[in-house]
N, C-alpha and C. Protein backbone atom coordinates (compact mmCIF):
# COMPACT_ATOMS: atom_id res chain seq x y z
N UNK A 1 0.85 -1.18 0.00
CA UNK A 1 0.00 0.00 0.00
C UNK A 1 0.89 1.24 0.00
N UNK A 2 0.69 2.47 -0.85
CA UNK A 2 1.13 3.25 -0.93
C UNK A 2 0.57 4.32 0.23
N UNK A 3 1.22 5.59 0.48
CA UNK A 3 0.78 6.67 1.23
C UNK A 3 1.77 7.87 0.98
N UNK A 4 0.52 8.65 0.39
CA UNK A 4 0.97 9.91 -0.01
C UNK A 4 0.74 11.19 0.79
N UNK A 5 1.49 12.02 1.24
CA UNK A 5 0.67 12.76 2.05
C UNK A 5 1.70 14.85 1.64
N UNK A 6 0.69 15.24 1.26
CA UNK A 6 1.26 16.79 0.85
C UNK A 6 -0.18 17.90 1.19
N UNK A 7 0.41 19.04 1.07
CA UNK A 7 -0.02 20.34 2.05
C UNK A 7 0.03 21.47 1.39
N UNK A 8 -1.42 21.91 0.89
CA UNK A 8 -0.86 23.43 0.41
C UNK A 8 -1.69 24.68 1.21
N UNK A 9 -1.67 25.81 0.69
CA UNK A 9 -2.51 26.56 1.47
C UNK A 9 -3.17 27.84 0.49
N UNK A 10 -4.49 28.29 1.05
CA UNK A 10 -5.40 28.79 0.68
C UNK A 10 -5.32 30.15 0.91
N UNK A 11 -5.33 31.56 0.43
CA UNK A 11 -5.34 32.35 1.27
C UNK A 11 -7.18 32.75 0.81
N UNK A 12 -7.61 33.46 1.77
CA UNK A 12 -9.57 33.84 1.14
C UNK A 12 -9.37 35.26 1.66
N UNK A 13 -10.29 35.95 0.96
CA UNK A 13 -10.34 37.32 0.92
C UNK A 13 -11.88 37.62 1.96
N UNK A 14 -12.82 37.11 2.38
CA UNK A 14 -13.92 37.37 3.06
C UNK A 14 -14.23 36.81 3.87
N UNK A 15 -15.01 37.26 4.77
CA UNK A 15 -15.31 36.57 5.84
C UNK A 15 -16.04 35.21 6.33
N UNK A 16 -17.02 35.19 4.94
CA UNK A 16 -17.31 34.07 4.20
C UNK A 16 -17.42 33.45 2.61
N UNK A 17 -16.78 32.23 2.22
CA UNK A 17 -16.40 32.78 0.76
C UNK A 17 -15.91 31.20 0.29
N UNK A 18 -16.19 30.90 -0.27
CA UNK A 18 -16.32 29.27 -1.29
C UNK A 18 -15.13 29.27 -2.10
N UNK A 19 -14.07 28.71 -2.00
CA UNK A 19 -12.93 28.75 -3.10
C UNK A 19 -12.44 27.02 -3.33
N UNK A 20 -13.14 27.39 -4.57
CA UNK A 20 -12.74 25.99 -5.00
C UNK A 20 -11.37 25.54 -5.33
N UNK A 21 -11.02 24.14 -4.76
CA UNK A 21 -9.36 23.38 -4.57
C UNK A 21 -9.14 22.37 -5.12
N UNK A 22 -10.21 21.63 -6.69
CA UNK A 22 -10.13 20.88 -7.37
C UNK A 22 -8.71 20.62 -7.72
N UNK A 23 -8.39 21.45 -8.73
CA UNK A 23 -7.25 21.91 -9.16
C UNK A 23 -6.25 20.91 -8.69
N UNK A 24 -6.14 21.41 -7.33
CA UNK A 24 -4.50 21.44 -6.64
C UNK A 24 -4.99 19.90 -5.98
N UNK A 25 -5.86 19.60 -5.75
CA UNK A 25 -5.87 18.32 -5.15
C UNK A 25 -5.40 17.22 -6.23
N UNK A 26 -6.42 17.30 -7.31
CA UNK A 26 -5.82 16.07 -8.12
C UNK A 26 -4.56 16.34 -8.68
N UNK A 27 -4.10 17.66 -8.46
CA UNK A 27 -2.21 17.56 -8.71
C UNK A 27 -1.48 16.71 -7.86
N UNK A 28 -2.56 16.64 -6.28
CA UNK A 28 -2.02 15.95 -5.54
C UNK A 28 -1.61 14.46 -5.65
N UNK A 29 -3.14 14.04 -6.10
CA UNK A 29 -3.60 12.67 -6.45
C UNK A 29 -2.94 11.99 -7.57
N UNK A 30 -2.08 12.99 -8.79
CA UNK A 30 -1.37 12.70 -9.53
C UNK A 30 -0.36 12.12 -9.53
N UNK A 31 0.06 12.75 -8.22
CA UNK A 31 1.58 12.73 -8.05
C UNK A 31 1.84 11.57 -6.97
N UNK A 32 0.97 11.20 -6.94
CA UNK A 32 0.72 10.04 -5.70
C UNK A 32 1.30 8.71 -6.33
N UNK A 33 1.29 8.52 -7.57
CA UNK A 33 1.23 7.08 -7.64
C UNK A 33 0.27 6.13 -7.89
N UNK A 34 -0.55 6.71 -6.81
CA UNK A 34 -1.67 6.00 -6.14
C UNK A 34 -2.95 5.30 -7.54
N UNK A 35 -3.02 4.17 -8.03
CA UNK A 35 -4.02 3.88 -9.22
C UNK A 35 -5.57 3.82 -8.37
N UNK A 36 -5.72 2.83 -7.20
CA UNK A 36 -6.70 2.96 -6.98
C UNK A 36 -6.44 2.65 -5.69
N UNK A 37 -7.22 3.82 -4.90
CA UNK A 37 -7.69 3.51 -3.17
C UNK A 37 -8.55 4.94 -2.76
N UNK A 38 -8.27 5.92 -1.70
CA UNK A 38 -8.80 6.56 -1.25
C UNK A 38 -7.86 8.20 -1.34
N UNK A 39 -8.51 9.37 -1.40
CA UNK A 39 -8.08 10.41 -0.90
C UNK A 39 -8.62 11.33 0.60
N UNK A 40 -7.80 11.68 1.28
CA UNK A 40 -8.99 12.27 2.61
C UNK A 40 -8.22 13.55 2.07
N UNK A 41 -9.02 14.77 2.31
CA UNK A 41 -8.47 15.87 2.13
C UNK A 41 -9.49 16.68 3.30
N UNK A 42 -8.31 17.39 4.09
CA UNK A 42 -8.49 17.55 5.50
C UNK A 42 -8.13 19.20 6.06
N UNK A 43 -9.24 19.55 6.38
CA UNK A 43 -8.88 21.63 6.76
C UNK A 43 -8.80 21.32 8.69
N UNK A 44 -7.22 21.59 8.78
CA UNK A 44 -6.89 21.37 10.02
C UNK A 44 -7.30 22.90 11.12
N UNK A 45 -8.55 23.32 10.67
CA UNK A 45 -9.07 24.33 11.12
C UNK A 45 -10.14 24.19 11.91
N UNK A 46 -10.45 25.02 12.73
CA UNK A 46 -11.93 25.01 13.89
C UNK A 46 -13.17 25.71 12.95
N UNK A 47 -12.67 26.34 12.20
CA UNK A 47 -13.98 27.52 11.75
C UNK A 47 -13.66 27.73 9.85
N UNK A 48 -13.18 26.26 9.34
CA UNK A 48 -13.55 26.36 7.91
C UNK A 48 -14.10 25.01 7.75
N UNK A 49 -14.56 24.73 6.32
CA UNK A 49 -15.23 23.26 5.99
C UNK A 49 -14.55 23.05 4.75
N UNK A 50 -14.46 21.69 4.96
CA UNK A 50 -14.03 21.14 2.86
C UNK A 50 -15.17 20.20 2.88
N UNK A 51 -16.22 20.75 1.55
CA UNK A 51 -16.89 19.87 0.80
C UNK A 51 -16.71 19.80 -0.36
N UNK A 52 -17.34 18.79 -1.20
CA UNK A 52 -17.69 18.70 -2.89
C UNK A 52 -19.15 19.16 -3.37
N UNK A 53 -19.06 20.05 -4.34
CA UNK A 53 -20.47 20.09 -4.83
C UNK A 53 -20.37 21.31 -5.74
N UNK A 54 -20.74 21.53 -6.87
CA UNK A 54 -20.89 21.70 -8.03
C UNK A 54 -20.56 23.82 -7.83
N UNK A 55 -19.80 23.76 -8.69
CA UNK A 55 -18.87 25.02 -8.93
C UNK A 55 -19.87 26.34 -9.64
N UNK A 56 -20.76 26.23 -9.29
CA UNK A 56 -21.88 27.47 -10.10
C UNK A 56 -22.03 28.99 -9.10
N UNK A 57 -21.97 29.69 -9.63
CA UNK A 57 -21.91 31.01 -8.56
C UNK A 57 -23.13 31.19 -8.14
N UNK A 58 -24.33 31.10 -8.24
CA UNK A 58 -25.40 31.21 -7.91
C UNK A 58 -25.60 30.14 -6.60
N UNK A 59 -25.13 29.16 -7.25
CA UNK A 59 -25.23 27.78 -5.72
C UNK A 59 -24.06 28.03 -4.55
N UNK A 60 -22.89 28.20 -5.00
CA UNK A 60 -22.12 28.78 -3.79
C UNK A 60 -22.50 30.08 -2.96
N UNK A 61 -23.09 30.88 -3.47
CA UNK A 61 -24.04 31.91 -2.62
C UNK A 61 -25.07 31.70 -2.12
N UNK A 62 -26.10 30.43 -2.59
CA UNK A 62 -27.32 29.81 -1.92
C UNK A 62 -26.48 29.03 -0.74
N UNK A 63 -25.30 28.16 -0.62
CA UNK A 63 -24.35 27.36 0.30
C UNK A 63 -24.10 28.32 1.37
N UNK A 64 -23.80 29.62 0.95
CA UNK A 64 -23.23 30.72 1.87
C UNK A 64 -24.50 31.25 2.85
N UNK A 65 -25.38 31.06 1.85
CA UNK A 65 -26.89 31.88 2.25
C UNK A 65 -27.26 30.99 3.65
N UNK A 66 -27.46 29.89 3.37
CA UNK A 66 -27.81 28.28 4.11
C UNK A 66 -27.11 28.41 5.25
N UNK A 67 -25.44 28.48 5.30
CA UNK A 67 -24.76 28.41 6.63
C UNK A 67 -25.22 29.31 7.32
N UNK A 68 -25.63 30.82 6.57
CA UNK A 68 -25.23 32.00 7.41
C UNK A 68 -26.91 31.73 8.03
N UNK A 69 -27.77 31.14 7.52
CA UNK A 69 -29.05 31.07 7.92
C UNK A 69 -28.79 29.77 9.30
N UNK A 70 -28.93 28.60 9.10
CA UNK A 70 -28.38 27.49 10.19
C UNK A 70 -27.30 28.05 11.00
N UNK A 71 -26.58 28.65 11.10
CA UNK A 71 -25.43 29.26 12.22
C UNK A 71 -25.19 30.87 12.21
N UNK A 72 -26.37 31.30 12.91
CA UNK A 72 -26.15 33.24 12.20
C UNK A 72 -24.98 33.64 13.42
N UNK A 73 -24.48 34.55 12.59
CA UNK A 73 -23.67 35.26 13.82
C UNK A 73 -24.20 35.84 14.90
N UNK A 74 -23.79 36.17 15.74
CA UNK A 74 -24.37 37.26 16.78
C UNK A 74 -25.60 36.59 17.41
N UNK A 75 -25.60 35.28 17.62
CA UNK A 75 -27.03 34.65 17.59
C UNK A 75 -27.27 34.43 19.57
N UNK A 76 -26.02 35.23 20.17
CA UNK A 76 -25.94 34.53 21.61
C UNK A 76 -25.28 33.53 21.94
N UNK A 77 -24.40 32.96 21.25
CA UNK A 77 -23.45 31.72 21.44
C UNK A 77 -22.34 32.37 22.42
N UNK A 78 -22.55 31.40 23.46
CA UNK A 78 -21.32 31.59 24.71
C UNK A 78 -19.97 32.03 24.52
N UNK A 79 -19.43 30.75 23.19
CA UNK A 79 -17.98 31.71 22.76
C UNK A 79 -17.97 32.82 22.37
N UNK A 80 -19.15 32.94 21.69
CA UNK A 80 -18.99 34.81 21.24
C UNK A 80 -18.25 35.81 21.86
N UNK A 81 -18.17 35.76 23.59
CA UNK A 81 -17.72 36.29 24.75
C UNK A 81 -16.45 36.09 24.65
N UNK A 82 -15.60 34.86 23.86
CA UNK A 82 -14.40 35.12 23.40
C UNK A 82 -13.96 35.90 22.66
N UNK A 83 -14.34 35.13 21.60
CA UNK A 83 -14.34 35.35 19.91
C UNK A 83 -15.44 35.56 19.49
N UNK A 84 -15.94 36.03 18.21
CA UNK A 84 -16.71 36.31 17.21
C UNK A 84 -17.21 35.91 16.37
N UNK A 85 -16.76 34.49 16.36
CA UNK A 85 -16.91 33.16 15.78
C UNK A 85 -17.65 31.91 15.71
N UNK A 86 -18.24 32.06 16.28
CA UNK A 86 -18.65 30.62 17.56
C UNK A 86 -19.62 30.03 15.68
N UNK A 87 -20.20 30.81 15.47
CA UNK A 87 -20.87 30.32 14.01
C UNK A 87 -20.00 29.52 13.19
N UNK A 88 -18.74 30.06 12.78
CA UNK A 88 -17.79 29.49 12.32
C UNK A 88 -17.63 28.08 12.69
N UNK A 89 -16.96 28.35 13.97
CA UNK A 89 -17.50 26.92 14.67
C UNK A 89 -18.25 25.70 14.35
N UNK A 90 -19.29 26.24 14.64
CA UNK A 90 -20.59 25.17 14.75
C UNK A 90 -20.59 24.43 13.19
N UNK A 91 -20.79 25.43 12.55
CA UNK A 91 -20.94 25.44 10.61
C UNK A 91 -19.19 24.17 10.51
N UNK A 92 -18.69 24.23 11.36
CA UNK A 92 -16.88 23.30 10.60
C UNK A 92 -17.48 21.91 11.84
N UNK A 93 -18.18 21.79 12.80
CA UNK A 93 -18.50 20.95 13.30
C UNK A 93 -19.83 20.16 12.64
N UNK A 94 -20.59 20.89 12.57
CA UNK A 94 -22.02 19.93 11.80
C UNK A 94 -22.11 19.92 10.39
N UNK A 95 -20.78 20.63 9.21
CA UNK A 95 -20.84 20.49 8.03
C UNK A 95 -19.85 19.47 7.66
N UNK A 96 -18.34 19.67 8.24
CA UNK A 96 -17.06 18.68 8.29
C UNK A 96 -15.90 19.30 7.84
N UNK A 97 -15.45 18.74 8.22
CA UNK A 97 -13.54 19.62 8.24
C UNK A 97 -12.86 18.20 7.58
N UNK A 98 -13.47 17.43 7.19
CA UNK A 98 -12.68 16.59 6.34
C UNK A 98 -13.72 15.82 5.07
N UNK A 99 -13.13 15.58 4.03
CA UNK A 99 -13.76 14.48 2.80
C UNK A 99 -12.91 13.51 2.27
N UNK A 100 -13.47 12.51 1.99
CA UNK A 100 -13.10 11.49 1.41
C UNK A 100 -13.51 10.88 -0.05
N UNK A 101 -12.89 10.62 -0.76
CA UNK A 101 -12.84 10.57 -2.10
C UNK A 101 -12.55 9.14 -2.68
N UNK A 102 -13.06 8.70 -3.82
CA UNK A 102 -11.80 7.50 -3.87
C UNK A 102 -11.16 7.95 -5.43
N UNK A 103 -10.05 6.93 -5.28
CA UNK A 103 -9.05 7.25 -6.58
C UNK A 103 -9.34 6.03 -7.37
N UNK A 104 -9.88 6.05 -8.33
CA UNK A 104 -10.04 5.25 -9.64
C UNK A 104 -8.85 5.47 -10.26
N UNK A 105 -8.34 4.37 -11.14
CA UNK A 105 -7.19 4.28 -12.29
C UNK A 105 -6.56 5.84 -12.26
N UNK A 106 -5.74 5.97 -10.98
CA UNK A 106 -4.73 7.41 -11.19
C UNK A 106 -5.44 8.35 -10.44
N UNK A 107 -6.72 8.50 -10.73
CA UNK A 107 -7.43 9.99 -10.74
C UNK A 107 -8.60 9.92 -9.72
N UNK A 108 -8.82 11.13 -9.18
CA UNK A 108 -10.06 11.49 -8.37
C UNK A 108 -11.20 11.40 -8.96
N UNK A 109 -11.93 10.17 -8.24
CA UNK A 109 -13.48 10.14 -9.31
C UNK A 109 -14.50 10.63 -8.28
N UNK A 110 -15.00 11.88 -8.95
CA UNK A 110 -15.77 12.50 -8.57
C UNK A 110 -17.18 12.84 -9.82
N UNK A 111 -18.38 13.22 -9.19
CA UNK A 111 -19.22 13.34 -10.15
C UNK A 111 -19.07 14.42 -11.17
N UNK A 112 -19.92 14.04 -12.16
CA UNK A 112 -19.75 15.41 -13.30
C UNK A 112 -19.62 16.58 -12.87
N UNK A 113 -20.40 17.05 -11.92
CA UNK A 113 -20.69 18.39 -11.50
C UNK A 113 -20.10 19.02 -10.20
N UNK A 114 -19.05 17.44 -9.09
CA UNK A 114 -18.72 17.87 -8.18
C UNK A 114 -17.23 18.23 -8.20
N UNK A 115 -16.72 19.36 -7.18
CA UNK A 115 -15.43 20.14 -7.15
C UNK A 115 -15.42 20.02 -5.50
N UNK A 116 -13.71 19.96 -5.65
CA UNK A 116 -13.48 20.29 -3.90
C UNK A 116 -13.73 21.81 -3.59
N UNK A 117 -14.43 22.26 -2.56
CA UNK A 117 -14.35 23.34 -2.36
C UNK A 117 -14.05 23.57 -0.25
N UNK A 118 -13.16 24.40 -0.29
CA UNK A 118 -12.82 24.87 1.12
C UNK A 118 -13.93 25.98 1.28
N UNK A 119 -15.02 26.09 2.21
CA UNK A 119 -15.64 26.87 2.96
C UNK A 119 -15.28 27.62 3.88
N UNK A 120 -14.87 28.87 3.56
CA UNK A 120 -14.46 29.68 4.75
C UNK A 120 -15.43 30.48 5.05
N UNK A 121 -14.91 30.52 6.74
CA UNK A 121 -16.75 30.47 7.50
C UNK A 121 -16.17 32.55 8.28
N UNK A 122 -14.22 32.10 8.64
CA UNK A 122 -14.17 33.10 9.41
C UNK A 122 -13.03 33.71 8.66
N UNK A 123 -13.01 34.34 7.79
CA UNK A 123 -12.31 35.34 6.93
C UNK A 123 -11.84 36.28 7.42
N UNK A 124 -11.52 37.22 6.55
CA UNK A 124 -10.20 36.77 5.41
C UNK A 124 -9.48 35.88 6.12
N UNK A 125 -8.69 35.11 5.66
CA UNK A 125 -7.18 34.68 6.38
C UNK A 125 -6.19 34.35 5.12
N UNK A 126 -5.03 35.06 5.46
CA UNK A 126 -4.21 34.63 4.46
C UNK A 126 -3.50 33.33 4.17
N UNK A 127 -3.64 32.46 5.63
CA UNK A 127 -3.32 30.83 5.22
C UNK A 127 -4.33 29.95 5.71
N UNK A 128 -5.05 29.23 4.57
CA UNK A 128 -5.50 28.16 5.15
C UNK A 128 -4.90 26.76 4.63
N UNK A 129 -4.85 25.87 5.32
CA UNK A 129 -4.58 25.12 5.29
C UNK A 129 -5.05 23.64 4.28
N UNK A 130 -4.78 22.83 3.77
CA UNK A 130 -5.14 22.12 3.11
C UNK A 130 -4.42 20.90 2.96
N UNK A 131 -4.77 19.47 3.77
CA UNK A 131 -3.68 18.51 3.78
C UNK A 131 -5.21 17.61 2.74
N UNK A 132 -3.67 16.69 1.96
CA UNK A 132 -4.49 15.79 1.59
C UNK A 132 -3.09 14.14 1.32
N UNK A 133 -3.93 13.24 2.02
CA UNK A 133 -3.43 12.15 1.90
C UNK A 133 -3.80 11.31 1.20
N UNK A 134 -3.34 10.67 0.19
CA UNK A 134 -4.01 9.30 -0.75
C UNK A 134 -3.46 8.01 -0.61
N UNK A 135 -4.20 7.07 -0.35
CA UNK A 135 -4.11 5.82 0.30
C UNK A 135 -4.48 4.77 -0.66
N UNK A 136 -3.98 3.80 -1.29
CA UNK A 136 -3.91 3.16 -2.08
C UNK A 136 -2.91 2.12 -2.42
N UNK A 137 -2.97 1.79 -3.84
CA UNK A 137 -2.31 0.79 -4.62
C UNK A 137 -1.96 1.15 -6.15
């Protein structure tokens, strides 16, 4: 079994904001070796999400619309009294801070319409993080 494991990073310009990481992942998955097993690709963050789902600007603003509706800011959340965040939070706990993929012959098989995308919940930040490991044969 092979194991590949590399790291790049994201910088996002808003406070909340959809940037898709197709791209750079299956550069990852390329370079792996890897013909067929699994990819996890993993945001070692409290207050961003990595999902898959279809790259249209209208739907990544309905995605944005959705979180900010299910986790509003300013809503009375205890951490708030820390930080400013606590939404962030919740949205990287009940959406996921990690995905899993599998690797068909070389490549990331994903559906027609789906893309990795990193969800940033608590913006800007100039590094986010992005590990992805591929596990295979």
């Amino acid at each position: 079994m092979k194991v590949h494991v590399e790291e790049f990073h994201v910088s996002t310009k808003a406070r909340e904001e959809v940037v898709v990481v197709t791209d750079k992942v299956e550069s990852i998955v390329a370079r792996s070796g890897v013909r067929n097993g699994i990819a996890l690709i993993y945001v070692p963050h409290a207050t961003a999400i990595i999902t898959a789902n279809e790259n249209e600007p209208g739907l990544k603003e309905d995605i944005l619309n959705k979180l900010r509706s299910l986790f509003p800011r300013g809503a009375g959340y205890r951490h708030d009294e820390i930080d400013d965040n606590a939404n962030a939070h919740l949205a990287n706990l009940f959406v996921g801070f990690h995905l899993v993929m599998p690797v068909v012959d070389g490549r990331l098989r994903r559906g027609t319409w789906q893309e990795v995308m990193l969800v940033e919940m608590d913006g800007p930040r100039s590094r986010r993080s992005v590990i992805v490991v591929v596990l295979g044969e």
